[in-house]
C-alpha atoms as a PDB file:
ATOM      1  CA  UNK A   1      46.910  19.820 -99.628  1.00  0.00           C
ATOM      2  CA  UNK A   2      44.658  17.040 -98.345  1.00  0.00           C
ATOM      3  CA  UNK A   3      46.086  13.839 -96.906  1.00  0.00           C
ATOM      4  CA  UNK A   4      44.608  10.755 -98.127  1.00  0.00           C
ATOM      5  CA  UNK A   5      41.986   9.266 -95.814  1.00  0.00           C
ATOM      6  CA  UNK A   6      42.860   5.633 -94.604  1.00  0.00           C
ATOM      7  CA  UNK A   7      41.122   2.700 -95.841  1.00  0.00           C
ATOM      8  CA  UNK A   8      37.942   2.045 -93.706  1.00  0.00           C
ATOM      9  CA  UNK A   9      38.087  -1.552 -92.425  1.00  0.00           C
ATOM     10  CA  UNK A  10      35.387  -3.482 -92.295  1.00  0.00           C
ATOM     11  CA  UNK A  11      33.353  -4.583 -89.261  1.00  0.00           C
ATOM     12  CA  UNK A  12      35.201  -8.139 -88.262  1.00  0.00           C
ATOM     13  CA  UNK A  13      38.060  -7.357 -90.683  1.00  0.00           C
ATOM     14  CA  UNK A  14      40.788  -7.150 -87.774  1.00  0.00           C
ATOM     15  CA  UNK A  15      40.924 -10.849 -86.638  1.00  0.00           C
ATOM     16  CA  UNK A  16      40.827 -11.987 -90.409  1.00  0.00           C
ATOM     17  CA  UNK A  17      43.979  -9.634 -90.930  1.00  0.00           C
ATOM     18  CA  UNK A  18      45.510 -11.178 -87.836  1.00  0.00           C
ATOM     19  CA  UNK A  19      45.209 -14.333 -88.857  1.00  0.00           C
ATOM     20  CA  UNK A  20      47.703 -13.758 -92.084  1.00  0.00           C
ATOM     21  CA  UNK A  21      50.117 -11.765 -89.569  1.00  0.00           C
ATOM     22  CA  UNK A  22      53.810 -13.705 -89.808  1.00  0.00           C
ATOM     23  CA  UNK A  23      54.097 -14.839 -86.449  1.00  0.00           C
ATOM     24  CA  UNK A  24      57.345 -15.537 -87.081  1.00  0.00           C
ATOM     25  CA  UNK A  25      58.408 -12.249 -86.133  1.00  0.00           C
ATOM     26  CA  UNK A  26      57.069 -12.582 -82.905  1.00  0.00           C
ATOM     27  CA  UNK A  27      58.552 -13.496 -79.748  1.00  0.00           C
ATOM     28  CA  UNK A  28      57.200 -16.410 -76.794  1.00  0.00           C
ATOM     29  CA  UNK A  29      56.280 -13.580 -74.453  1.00  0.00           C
ATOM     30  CA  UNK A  30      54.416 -11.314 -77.588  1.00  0.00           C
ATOM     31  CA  UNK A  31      52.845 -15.054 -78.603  1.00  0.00           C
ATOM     32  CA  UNK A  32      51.540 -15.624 -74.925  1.00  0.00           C
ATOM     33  CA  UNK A  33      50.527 -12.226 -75.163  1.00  0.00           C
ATOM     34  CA  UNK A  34      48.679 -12.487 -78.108  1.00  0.00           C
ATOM     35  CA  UNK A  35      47.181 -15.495 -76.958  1.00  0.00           C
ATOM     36  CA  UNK A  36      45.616 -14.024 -73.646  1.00  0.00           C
ATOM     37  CA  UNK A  37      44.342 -10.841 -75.712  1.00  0.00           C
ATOM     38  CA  UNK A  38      42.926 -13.429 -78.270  1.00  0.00           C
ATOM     39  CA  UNK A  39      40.864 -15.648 -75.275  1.00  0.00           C
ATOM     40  CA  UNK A  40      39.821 -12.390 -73.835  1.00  0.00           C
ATOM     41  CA  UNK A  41      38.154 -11.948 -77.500  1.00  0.00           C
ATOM     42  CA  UNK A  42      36.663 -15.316 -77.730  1.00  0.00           C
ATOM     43  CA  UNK A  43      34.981 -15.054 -74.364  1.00  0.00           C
ATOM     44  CA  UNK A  44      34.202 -11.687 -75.132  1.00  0.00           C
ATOM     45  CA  UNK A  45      31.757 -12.867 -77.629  1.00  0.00           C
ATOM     46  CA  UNK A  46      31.056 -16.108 -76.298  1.00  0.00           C
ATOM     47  CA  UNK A  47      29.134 -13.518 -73.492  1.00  0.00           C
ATOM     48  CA  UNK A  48      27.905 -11.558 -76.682  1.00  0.00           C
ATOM     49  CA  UNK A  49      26.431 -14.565 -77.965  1.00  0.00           C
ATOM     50  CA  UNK A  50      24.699 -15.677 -74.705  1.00  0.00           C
ATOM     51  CA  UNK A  51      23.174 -12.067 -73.912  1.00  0.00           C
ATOM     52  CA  UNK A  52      21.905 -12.688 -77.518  1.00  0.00           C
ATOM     53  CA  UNK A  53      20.618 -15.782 -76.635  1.00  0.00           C
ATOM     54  CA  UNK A  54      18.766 -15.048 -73.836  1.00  0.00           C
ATOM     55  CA  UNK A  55      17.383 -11.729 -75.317  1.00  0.00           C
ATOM     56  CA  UNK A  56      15.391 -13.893 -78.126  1.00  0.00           C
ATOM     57  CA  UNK A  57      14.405 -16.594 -75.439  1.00  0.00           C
ATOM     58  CA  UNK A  58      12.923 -13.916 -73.226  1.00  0.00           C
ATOM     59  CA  UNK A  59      11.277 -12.508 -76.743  1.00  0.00           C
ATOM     60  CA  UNK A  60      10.314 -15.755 -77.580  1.00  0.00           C
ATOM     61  CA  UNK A  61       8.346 -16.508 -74.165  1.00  0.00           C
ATOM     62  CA  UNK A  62       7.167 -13.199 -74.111  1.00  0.00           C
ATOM     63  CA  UNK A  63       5.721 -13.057 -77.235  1.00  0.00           C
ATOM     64  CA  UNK A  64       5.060 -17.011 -78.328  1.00  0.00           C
ATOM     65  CA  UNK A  65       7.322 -18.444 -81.360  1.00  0.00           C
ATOM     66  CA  UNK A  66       5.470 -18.279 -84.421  1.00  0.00           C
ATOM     67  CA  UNK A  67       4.890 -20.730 -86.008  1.00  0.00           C
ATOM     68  CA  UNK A  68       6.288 -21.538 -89.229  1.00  0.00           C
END
């Protein structure tokens, strides 16, 4: 018999479904714990966000920004 295949989650579905986690149940050194791993996230993408940025500036001189 076939097991049922998990739910797929969505790209960007994790930090929405850690956001309604009950951090009640969690202790000071799990919260500072979750905190670090949760600033390691944001700058993370904060560096995402910049390489982005750059990418389309370097595009941008490159190429000229049309006009619009």
């Amino acid at each position: 018999m076939d097991e049922p295949a998990e739910a797929r989650v969505g790209r960007g579905q994790r930090p929405a479904e850690a956001m309604r986690e009950d951090l009640e149940l969690f202790g000071v050194v799990e919260l500072e714990e979750r905190i670090d791993a949760l600033q390691a996230e944001i700058d993370r993408t904060r560096a995402q966000i910049k390489k982005k940025q750059s990418g389309r500036a370097a595009a941008e001189a490159l190429f000229g920004r049309s006009a619009d």
